[in-house]
N, C-alpha and C. Protein backbone atom coordinates (compact mmCIF):
# COMPACT_ATOMS: atom_id res chain seq x y z
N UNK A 1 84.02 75.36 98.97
CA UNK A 1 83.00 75.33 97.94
C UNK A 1 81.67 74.95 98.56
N UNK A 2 80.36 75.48 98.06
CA UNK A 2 79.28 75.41 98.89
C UNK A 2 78.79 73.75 98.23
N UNK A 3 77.80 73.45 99.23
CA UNK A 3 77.22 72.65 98.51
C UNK A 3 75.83 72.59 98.59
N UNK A 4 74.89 72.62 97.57
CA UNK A 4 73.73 72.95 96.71
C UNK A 4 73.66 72.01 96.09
N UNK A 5 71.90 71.40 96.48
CA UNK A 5 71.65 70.56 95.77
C UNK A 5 70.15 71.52 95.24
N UNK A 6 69.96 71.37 93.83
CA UNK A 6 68.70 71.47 93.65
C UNK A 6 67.64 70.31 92.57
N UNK A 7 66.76 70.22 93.05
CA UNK A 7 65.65 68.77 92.48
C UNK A 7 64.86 69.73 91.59
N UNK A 8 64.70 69.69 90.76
CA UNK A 8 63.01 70.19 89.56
C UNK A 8 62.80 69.13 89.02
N UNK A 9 61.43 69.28 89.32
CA UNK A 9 60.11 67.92 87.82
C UNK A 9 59.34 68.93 87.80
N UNK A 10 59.46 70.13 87.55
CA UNK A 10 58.49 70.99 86.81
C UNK A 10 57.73 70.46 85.47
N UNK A 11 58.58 70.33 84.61
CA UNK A 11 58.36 69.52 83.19
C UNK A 11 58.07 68.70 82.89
N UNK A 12 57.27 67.95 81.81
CA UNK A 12 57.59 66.90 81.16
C UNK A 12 58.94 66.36 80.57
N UNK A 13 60.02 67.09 80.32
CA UNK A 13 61.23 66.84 79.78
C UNK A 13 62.36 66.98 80.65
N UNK A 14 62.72 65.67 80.50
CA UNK A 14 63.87 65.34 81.45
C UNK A 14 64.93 66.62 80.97
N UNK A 15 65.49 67.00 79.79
CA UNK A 15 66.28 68.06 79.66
C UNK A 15 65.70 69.66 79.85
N UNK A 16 64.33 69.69 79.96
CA UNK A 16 63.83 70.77 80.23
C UNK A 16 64.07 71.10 81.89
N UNK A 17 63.94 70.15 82.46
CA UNK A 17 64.21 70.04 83.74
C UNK A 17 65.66 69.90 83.83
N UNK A 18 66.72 69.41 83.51
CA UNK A 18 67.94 69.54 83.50
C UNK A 18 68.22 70.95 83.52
N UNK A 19 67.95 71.38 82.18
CA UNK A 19 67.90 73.15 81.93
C UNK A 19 68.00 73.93 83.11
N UNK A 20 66.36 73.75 83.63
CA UNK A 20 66.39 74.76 84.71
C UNK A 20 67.08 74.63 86.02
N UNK A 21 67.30 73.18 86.31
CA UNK A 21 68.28 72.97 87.45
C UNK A 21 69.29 73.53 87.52
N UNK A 22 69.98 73.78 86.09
CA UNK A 22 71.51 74.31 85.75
C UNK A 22 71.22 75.64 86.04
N UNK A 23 70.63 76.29 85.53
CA UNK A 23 70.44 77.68 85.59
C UNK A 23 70.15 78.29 86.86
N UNK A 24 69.14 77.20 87.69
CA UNK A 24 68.87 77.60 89.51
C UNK A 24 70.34 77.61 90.21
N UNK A 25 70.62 76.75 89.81
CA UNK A 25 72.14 76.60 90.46
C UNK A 25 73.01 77.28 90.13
N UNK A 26 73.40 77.55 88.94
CA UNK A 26 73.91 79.24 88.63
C UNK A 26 73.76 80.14 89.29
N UNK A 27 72.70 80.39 89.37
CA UNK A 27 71.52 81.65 90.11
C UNK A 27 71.99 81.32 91.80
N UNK A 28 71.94 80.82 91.74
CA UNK A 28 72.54 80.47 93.82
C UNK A 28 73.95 80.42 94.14
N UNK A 29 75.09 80.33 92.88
CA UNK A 29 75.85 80.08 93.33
C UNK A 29 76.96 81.54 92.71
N UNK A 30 76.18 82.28 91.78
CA UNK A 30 76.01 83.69 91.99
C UNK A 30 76.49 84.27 92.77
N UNK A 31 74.98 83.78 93.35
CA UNK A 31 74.41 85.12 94.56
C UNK A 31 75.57 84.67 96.08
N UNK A 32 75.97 83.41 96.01
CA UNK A 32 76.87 83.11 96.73
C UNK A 32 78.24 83.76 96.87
N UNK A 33 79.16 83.87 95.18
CA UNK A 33 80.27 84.72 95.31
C UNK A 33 80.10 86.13 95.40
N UNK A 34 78.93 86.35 95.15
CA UNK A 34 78.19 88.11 95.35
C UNK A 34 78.94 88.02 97.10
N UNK A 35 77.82 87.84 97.66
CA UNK A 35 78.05 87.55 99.37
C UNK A 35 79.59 87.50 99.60
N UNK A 36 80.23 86.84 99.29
CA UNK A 36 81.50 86.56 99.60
C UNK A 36 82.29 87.67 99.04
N UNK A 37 82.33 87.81 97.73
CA UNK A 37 82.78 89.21 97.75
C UNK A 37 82.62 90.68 98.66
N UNK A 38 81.44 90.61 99.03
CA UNK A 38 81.03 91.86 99.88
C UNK A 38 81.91 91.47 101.09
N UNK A 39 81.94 90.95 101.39
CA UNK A 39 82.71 90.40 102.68
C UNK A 39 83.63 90.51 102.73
N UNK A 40 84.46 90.02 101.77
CA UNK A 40 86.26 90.10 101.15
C UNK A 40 86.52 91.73 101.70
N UNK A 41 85.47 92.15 100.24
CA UNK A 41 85.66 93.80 100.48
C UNK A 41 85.22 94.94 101.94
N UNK A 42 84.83 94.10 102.57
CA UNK A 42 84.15 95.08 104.21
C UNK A 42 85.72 94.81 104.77
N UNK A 43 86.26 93.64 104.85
CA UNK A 43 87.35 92.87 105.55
C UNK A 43 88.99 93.97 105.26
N UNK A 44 88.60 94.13 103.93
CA UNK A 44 89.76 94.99 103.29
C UNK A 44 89.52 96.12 103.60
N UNK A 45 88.91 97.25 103.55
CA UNK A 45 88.76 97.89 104.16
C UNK A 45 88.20 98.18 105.47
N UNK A 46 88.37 97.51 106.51
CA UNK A 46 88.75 97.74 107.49
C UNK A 46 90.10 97.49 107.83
N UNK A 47 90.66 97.12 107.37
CA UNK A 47 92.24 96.50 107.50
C UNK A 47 93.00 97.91 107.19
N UNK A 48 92.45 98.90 106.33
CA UNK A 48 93.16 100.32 106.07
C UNK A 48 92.93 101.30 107.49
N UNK A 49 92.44 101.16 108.52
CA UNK A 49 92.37 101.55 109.75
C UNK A 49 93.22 100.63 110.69
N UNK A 50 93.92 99.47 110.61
CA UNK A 50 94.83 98.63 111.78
C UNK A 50 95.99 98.95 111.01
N UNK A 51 96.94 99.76 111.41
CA UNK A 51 98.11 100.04 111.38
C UNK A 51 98.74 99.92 112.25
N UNK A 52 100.00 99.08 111.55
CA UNK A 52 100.92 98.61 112.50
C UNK A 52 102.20 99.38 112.68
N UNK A 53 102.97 99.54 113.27
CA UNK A 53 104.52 100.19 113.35
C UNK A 53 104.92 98.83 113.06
N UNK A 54 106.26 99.04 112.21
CA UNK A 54 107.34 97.80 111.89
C UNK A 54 108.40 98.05 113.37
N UNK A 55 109.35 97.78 113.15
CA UNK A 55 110.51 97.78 113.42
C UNK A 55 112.14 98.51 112.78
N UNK A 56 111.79 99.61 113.30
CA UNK A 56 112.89 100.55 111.77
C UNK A 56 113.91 100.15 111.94
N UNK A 57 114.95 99.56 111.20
CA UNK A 57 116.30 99.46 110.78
C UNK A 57 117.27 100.90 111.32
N UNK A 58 116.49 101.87 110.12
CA UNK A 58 116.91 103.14 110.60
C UNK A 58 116.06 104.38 111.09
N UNK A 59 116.51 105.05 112.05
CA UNK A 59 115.80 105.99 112.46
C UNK A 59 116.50 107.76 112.15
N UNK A 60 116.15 108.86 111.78
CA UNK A 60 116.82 109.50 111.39
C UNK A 60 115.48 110.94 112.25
N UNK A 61 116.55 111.99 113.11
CA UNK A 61 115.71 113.04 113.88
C UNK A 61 116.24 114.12 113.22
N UNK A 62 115.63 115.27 113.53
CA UNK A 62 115.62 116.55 113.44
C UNK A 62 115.73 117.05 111.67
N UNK A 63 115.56 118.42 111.49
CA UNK A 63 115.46 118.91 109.93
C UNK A 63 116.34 118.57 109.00
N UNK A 64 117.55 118.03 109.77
CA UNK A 64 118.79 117.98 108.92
C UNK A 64 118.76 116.35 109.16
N UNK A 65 117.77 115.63 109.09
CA UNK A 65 117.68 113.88 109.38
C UNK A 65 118.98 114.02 109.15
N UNK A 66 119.38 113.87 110.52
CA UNK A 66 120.74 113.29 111.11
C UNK A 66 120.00 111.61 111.66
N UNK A 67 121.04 110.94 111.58
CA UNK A 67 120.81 109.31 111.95
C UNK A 67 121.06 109.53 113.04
N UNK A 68 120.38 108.66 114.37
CA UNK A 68 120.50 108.53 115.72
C UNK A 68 121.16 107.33 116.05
């Protein structure tokens, strides 16, 4: 979790200033899971290009998948 501090005395009113603190901090912490999402999602798709081979149990050749 980030941590964000924000100060306003824009106002005369201690809750007017409360107000907008809440709302700046909204506004930043937003734009924060914005960011993080984009990221999530670049991360995930690139992950659809690293393909791995498992380890097959069974393997089965030719047209008539006969088991080997």
């Amino acid at each position: 979790m980030p941590n964000f501090v924000e100060y306003v005395e824009s106002e005369r009113s201690q809750h007017a200033n409360k107000k907008l603190a809440v709302m700046l901090l909204a506004q930043k912490l937003a734009e924060h899971h914005a960011g993080q999402a984009g990221s999530f999602a670049q991360e995930q798709h690139a992950q659809l290009y690293q393909v791995e081979r498992g380890n097959p149990k069974r393997t089965f050749v030719g047209a008539i998948f006969k088991e080997k």
